[in-house]
PDB file of N, CA and C in Angstrom:
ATOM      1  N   UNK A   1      23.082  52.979   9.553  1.00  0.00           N
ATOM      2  CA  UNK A   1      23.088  51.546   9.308  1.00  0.00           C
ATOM      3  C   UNK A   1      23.226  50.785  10.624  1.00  0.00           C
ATOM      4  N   UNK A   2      24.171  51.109  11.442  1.00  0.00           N
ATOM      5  CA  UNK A   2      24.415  50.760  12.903  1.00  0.00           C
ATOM      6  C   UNK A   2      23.018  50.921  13.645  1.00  0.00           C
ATOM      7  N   UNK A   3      22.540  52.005  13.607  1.00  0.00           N
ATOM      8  CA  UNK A   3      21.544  52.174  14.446  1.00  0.00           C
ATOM      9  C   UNK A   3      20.123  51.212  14.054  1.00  0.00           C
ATOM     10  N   UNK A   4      20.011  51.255  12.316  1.00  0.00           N
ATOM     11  CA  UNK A   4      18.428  50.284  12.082  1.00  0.00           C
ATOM     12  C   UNK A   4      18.972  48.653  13.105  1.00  0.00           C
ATOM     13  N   UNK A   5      20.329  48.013  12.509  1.00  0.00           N
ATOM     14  CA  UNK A   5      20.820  46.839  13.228  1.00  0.00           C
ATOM     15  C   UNK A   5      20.025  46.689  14.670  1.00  0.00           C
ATOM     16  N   UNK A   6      20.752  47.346  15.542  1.00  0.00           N
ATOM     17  CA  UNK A   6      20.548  47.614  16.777  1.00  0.00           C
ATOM     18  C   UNK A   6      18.790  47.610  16.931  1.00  0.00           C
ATOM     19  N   UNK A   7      18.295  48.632  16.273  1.00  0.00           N
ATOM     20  CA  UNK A   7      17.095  48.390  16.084  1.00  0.00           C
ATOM     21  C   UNK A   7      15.862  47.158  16.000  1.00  0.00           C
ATOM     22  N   UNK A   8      16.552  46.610  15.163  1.00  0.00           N
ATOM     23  CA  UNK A   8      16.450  45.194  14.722  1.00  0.00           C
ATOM     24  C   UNK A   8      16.482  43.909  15.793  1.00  0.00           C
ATOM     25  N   UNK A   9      17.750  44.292  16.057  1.00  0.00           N
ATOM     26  CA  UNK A   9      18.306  43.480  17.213  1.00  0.00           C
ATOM     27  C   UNK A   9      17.415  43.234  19.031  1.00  0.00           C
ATOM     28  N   UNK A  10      16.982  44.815  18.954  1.00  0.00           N
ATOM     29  CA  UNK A  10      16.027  44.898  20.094  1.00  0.00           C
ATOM     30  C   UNK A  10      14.720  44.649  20.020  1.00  0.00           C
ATOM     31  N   UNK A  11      13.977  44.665  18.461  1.00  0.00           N
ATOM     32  CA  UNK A  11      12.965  44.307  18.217  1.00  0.00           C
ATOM     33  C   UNK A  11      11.839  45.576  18.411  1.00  0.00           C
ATOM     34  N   UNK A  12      12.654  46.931  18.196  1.00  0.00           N
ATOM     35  CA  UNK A  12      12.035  48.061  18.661  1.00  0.00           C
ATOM     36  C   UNK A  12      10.583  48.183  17.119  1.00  0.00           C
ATOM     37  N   UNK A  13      10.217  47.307  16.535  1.00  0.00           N
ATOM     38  CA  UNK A  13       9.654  47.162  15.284  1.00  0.00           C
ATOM     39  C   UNK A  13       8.126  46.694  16.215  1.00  0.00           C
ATOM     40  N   UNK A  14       8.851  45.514  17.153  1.00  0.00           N
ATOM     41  CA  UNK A  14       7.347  45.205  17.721  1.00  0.00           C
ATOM     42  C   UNK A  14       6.889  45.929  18.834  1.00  0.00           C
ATOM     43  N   UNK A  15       7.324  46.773  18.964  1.00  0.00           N
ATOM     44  CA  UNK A  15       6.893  47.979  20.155  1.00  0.00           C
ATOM     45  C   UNK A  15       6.840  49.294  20.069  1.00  0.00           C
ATOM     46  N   UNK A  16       6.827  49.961  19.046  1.00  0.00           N
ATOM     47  CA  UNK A  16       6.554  51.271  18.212  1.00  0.00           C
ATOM     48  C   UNK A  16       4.879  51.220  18.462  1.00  0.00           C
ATOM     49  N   UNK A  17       4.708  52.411  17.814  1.00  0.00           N
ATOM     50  CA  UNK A  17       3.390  52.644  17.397  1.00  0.00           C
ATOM     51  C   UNK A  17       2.489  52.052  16.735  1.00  0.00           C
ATOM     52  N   UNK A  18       2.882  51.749  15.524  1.00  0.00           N
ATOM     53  CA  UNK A  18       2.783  51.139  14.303  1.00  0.00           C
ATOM     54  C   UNK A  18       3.243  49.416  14.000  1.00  0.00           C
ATOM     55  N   UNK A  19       3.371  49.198  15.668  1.00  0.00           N
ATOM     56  CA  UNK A  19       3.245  47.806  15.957  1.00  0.00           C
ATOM     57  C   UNK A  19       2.722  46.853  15.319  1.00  0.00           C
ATOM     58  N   UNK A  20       0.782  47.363  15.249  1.00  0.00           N
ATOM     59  CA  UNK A  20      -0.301  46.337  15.225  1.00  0.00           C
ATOM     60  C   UNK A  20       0.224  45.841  13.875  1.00  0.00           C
ATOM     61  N   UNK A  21       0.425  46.292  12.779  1.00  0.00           N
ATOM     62  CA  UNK A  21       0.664  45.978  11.291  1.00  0.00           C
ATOM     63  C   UNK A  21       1.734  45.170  11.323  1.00  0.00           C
ATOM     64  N   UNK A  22       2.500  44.707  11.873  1.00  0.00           N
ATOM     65  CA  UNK A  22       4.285  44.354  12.432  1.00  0.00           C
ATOM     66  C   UNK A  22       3.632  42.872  13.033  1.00  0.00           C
ATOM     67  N   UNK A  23       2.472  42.891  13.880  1.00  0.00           N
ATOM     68  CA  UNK A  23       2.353  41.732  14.289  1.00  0.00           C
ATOM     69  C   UNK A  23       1.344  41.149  13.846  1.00  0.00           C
ATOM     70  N   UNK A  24       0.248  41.712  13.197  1.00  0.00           N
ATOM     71  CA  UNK A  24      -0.376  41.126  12.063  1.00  0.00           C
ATOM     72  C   UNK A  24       0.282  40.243  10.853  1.00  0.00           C
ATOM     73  N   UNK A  25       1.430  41.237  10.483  1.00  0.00           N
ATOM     74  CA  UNK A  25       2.036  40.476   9.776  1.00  0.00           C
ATOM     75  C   UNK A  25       2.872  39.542  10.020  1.00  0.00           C
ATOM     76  N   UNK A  26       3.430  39.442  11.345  1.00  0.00           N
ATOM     77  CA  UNK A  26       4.061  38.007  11.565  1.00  0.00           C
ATOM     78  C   UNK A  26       3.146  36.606  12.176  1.00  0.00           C
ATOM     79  N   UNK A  27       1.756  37.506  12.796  1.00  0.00           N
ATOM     80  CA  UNK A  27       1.198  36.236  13.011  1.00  0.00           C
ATOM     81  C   UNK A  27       0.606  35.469  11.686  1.00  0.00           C
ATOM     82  N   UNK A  28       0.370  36.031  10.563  1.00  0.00           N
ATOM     83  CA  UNK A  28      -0.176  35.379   9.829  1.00  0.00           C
ATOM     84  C   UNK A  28       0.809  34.399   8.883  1.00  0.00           C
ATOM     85  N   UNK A  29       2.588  35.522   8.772  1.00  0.00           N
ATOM     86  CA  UNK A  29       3.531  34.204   8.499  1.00  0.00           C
ATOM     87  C   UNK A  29       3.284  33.079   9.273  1.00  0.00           C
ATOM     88  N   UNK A  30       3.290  33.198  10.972  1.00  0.00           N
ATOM     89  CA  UNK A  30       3.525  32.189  11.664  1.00  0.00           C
ATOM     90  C   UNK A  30       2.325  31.561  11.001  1.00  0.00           C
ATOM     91  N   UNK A  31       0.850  31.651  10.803  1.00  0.00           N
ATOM     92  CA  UNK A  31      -0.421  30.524  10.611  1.00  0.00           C
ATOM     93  C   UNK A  31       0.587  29.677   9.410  1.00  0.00           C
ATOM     94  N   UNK A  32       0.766  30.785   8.239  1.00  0.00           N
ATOM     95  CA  UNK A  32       1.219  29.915   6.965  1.00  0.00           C
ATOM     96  C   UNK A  32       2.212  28.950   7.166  1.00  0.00           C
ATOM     97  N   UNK A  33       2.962  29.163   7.886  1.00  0.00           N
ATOM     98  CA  UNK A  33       4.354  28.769   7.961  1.00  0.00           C
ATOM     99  C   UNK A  33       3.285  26.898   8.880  1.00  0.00           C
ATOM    100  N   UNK A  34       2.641  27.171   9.722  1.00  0.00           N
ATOM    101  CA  UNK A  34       2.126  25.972  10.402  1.00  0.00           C
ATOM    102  C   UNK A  34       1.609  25.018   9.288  1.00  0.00           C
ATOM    103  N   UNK A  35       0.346  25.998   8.456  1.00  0.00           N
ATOM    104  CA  UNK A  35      -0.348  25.514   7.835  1.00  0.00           C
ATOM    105  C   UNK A  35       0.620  23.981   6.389  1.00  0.00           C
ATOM    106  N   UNK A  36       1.691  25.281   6.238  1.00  0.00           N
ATOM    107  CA  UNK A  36       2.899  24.048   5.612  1.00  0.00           C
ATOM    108  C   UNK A  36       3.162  22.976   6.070  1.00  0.00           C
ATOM    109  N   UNK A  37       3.479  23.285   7.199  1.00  0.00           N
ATOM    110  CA  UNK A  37       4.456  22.004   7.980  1.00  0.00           C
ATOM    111  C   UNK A  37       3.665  20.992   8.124  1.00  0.00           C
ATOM    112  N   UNK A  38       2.029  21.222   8.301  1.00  0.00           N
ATOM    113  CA  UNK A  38       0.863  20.535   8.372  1.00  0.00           C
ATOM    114  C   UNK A  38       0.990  19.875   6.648  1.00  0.00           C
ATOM    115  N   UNK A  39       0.938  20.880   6.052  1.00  0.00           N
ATOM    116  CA  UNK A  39       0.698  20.055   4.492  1.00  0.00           C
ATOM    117  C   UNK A  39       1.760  19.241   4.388  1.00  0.00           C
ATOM    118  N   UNK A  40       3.147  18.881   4.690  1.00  0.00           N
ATOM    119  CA  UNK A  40       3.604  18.669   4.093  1.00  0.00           C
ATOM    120  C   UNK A  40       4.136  17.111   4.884  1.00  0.00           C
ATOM    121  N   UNK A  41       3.644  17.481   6.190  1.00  0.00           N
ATOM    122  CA  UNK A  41       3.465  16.155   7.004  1.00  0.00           C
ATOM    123  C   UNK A  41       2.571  14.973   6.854  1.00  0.00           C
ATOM    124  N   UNK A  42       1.402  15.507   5.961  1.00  0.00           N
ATOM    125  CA  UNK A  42       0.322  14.973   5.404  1.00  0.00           C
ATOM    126  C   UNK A  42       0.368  14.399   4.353  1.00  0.00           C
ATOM    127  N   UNK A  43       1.408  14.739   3.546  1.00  0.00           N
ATOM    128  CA  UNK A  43       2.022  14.531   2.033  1.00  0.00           C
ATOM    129  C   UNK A  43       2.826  13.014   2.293  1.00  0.00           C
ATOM    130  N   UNK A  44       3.683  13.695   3.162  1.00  0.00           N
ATOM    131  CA  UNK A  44       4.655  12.391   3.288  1.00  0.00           C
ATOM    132  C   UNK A  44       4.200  11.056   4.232  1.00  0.00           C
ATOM    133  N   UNK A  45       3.018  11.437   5.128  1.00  0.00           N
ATOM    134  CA  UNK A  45       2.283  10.153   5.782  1.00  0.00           C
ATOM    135  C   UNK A  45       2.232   9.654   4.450  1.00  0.00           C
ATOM    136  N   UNK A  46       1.562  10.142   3.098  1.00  0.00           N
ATOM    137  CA  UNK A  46       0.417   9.358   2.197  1.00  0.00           C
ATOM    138  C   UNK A  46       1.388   8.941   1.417  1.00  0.00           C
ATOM    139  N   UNK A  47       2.855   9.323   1.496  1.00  0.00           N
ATOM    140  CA  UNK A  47       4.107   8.675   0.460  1.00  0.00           C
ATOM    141  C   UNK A  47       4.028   7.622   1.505  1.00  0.00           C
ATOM    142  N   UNK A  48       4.753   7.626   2.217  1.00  0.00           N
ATOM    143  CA  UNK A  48       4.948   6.222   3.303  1.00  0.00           C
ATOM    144  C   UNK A  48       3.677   5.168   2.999  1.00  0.00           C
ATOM    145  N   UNK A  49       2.603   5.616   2.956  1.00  0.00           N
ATOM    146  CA  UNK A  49       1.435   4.394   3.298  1.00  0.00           C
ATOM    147  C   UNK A  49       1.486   3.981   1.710  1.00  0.00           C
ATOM    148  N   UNK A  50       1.749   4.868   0.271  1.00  0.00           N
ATOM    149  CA  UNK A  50       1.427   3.969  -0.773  1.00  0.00           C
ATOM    150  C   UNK A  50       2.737   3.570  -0.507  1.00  0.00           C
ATOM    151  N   UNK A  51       3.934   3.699  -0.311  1.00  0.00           N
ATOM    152  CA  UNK A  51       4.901   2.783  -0.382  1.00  0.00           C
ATOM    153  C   UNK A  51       4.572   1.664   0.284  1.00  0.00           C
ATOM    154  N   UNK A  52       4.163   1.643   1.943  1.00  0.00           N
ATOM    155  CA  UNK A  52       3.875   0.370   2.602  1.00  0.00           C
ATOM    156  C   UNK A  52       2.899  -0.696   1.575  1.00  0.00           C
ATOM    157  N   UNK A  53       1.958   0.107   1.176  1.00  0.00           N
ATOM    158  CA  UNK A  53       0.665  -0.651   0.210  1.00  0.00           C
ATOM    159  C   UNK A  53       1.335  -1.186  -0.862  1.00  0.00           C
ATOM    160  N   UNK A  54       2.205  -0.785  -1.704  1.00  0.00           N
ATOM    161  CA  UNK A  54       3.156  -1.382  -3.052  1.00  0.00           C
ATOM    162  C   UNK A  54       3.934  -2.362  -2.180  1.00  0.00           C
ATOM    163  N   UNK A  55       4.756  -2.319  -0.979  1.00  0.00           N
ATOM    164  CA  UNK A  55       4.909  -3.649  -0.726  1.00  0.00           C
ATOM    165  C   UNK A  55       3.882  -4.751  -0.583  1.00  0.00           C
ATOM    166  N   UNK A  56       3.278  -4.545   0.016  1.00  0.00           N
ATOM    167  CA  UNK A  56       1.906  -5.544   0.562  1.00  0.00           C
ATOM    168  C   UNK A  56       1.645  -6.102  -1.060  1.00  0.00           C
ATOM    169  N   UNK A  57       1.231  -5.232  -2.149  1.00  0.00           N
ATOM    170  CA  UNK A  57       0.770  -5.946  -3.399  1.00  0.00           C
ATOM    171  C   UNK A  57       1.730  -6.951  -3.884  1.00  0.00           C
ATOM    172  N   UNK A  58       3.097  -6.391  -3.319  1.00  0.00           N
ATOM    173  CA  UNK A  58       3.937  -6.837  -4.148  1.00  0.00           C
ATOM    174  C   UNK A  58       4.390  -8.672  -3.211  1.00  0.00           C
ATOM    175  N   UNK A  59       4.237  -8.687  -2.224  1.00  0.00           N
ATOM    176  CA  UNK A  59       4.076  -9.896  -1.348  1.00  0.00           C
ATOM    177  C   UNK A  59       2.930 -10.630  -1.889  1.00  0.00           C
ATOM    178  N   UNK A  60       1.390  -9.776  -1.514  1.00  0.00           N
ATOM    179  CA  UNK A  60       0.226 -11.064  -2.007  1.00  0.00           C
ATOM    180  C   UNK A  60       0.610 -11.396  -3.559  1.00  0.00           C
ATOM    181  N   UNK A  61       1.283 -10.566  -4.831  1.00  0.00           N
ATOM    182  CA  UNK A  61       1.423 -11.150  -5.662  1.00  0.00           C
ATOM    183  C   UNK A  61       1.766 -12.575  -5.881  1.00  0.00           C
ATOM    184  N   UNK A  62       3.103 -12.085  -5.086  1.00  0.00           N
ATOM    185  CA  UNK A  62       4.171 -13.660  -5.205  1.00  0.00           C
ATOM    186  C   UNK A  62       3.750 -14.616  -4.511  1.00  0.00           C
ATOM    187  N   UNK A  63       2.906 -14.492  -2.793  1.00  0.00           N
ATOM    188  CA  UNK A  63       1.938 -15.789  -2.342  1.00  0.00           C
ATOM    189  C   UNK A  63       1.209 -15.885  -3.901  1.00  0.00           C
ATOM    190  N   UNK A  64       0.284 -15.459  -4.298  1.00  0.00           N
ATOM    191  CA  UNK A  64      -0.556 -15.988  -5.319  1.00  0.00           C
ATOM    192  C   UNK A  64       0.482 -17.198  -6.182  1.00  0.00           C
ATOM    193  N   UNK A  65       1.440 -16.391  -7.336  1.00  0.00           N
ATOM    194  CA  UNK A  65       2.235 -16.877  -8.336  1.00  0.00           C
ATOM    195  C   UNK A  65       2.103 -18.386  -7.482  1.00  0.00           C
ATOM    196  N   UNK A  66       2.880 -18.391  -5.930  1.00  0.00           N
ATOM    197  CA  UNK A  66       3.360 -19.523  -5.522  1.00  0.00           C
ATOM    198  C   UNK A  66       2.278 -20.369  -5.193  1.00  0.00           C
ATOM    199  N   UNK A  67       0.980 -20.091  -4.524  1.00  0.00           N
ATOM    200  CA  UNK A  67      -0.181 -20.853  -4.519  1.00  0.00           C
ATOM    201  C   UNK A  67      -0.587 -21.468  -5.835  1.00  0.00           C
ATOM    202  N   UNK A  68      -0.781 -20.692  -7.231  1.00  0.00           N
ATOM    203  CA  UNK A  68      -0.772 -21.112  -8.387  1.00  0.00           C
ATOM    204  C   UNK A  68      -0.123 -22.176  -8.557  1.00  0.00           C
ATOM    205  N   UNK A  69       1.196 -22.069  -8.720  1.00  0.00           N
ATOM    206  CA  UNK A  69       2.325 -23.042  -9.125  1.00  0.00           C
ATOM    207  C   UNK A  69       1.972 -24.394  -8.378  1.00  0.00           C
ATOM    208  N   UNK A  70       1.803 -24.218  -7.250  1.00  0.00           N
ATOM    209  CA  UNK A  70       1.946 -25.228  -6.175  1.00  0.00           C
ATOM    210  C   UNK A  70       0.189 -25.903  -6.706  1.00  0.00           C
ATOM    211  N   UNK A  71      -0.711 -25.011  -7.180  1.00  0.00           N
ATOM    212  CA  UNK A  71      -1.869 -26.229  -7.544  1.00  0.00           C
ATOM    213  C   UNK A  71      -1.667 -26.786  -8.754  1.00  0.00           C
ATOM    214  N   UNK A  72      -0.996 -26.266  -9.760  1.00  0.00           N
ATOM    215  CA  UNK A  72      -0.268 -26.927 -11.078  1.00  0.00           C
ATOM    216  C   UNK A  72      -0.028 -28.006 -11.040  1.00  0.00           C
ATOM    217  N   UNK A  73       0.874 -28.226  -9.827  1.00  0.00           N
ATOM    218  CA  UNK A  73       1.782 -29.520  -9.727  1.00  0.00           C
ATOM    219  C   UNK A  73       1.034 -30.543  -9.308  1.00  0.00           C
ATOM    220  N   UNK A  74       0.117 -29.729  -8.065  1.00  0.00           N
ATOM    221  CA  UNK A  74      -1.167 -30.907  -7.489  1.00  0.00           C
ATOM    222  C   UNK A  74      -1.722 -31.269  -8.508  1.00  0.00           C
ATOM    223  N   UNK A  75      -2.109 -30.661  -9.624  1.00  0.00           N
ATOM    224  CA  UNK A  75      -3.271 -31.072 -10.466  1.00  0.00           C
ATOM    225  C   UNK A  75      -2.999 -32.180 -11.561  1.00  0.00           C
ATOM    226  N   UNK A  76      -1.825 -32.104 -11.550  1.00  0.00           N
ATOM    227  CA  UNK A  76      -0.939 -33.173 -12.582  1.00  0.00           C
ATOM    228  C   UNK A  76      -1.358 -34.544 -12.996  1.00  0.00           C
ATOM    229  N   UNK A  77      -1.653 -35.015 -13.469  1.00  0.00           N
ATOM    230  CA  UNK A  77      -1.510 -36.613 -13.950  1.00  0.00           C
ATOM    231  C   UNK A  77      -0.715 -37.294 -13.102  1.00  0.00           C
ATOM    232  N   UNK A  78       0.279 -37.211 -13.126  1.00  0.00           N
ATOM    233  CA  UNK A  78       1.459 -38.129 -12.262  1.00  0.00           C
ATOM    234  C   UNK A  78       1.148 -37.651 -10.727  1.00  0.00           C
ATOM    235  N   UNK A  79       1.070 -36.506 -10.391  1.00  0.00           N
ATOM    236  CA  UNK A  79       0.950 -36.714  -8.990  1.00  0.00           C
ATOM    237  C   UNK A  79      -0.529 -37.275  -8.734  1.00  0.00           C
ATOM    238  N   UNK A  80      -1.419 -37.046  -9.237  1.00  0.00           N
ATOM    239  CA  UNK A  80      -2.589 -37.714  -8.881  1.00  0.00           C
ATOM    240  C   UNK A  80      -2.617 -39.142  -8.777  1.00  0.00           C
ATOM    241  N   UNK A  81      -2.040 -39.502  -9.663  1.00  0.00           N
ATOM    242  CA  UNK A  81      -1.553 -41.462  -9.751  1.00  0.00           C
ATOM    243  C   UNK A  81      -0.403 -42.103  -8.335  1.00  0.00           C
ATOM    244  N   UNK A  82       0.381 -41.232  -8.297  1.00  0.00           N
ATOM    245  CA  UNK A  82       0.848 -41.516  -7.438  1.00  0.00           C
ATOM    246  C   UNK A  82       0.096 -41.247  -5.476  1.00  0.00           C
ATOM    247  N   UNK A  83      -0.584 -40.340  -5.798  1.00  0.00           N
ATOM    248  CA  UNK A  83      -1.284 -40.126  -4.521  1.00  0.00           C
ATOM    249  C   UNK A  83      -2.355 -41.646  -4.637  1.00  0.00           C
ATOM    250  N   UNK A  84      -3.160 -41.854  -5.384  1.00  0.00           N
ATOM    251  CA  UNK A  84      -4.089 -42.833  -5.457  1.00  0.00           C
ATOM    252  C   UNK A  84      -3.510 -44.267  -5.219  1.00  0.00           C
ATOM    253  N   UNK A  85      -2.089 -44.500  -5.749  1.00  0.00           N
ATOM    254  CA  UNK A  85      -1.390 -45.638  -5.608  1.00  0.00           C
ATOM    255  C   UNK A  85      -1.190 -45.607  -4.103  1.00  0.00           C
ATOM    256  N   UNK A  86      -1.161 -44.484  -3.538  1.00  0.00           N
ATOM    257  CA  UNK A  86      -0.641 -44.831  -1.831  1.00  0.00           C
ATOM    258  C   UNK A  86      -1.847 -45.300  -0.749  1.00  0.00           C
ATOM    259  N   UNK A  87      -3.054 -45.287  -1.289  1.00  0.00           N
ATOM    260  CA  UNK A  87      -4.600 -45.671  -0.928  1.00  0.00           C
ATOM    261  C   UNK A  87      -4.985 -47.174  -2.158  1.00  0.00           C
ATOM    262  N   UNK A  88      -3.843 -47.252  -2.771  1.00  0.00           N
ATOM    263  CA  UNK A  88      -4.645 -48.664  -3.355  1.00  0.00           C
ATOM    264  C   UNK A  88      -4.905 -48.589  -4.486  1.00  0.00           C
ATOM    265  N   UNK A  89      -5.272 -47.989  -5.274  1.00  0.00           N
ATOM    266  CA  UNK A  89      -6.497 -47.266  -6.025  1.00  0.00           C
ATOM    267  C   UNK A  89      -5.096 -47.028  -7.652  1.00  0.00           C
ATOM    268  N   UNK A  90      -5.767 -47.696  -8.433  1.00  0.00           N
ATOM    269  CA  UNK A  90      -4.817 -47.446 -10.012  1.00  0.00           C
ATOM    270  C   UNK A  90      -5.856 -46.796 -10.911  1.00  0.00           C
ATOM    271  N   UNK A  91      -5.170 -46.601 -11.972  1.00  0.00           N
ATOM    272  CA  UNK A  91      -5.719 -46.322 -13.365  1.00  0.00           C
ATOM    273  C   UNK A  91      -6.156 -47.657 -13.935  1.00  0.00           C
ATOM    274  N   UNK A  92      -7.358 -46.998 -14.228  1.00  0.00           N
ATOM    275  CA  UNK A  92      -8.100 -48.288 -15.192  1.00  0.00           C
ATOM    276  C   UNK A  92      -7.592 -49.016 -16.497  1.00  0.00           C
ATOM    277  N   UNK A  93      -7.618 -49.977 -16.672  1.00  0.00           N
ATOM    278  CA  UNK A  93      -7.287 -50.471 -17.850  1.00  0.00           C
ATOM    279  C   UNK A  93      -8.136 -50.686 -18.598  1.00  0.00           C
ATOM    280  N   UNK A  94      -9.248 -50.648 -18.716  1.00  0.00           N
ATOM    281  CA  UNK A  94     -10.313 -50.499 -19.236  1.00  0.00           C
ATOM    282  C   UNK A  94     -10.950 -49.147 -19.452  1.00  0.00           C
ATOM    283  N   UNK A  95     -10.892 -49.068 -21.438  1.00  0.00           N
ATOM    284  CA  UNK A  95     -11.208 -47.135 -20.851  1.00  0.00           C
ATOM    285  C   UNK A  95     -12.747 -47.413 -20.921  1.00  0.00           C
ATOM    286  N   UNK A  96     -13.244 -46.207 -20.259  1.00  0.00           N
ATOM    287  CA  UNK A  96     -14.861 -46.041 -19.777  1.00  0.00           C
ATOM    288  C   UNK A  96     -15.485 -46.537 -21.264  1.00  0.00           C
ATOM    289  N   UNK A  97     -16.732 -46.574 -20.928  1.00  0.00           N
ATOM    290  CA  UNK A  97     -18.156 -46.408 -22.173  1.00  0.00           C
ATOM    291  C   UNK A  97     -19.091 -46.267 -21.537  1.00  0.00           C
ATOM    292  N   UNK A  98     -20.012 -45.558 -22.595  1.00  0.00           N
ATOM    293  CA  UNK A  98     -21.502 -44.965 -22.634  1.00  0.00           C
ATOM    294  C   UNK A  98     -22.160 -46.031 -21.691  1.00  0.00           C
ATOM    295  N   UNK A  99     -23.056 -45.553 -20.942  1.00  0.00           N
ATOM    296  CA  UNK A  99     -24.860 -46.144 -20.907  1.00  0.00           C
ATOM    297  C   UNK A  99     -25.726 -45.573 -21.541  1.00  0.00           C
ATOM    298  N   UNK A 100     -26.143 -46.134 -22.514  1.00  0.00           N
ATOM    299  CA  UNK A 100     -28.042 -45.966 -22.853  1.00  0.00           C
ATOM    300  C   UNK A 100     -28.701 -46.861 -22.257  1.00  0.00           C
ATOM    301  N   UNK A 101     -29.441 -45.549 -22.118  1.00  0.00           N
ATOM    302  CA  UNK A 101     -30.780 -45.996 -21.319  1.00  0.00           C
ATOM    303  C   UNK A 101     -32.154 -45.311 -22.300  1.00  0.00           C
ATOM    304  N   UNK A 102     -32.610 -46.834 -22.863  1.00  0.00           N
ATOM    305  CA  UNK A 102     -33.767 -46.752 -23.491  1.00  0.00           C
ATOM    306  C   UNK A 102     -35.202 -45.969 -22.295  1.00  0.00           C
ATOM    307  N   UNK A 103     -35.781 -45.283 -22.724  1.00  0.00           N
ATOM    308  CA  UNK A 103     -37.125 -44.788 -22.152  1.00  0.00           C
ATOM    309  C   UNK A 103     -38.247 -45.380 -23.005  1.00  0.00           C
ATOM    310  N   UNK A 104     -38.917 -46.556 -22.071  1.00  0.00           N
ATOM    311  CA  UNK A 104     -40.281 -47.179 -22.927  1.00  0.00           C
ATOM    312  C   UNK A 104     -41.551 -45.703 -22.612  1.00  0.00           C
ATOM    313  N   UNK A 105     -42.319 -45.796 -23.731  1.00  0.00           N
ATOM    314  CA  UNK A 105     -43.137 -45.154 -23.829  1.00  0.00           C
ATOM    315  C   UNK A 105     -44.241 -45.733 -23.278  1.00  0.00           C
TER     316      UNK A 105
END
C-alpha cells in the first residue's frame, strides 16, 4: 500500500512502459475537462445577456406606459382649450353645419 502511494506520488504511471495509454488517457480528460469550461462559459455569457435584454424590455416598457400616459393628457379636451386660450383662440359658440353644394347639370 506504501509503495503504490509513493508510486503515485512520483508519477512512476507516466514513465513506465505502458505510459502511452496513461497519457492518452489524461490528455483526452484534459480536452474534456476544457471543452466544459468552454461550455459552460458560453452558457452563462447567454444567462447574463437575456438577463441584460429582460432589463432593457423592462425599461422601454415603462418609457412607452409613460409616453402613452403623457399623450392621454395632451389629447384631452381641457388641455387643448387651455393651450388655444394662451394663442387667443376659444371654442365656438356656434356649433358647426353642413354645406351643400348643389351640382348643375
Amino acid at each position: 500500500m506504501k509503495k503504490g502511494f509513493y508510486n503515485i506520488l512520483k508519477a512512476n504511471f507516466l514513465i513506465n512502459e505502458d505510459a502511452f495509454k496513461n497519457w492518452r488517457f489524461i490528455v483526452f480528460c484534459t480536452v474534456l475537462a476544457i471543452i466544459m469550461i468552454a461550455s459552460s462559459h458560453s452558457a452563462e455569457r447567454k444567462v447574463h445577456q437575456i438577463a441584460r435584454l429582460h432589463e432593457e424590455v423592462l425599461e422601454l416598457r415603462s418609457e412607452f406606459l409613460e409616453g402613452r400616459s403623457n399623450l392621454m393628457k395632451i389629447k384631452m379636451e381641457s388641455t387643448v382649450t387651455n393651450e388655444m386660450k394662451k394663442i387667443g383662440i376659444g371654442p365656438s359658440d356656434n356649433p358647426p353645419y353642413k354645406l351643400r353644394v348643389k351640382v348643375s347639370e
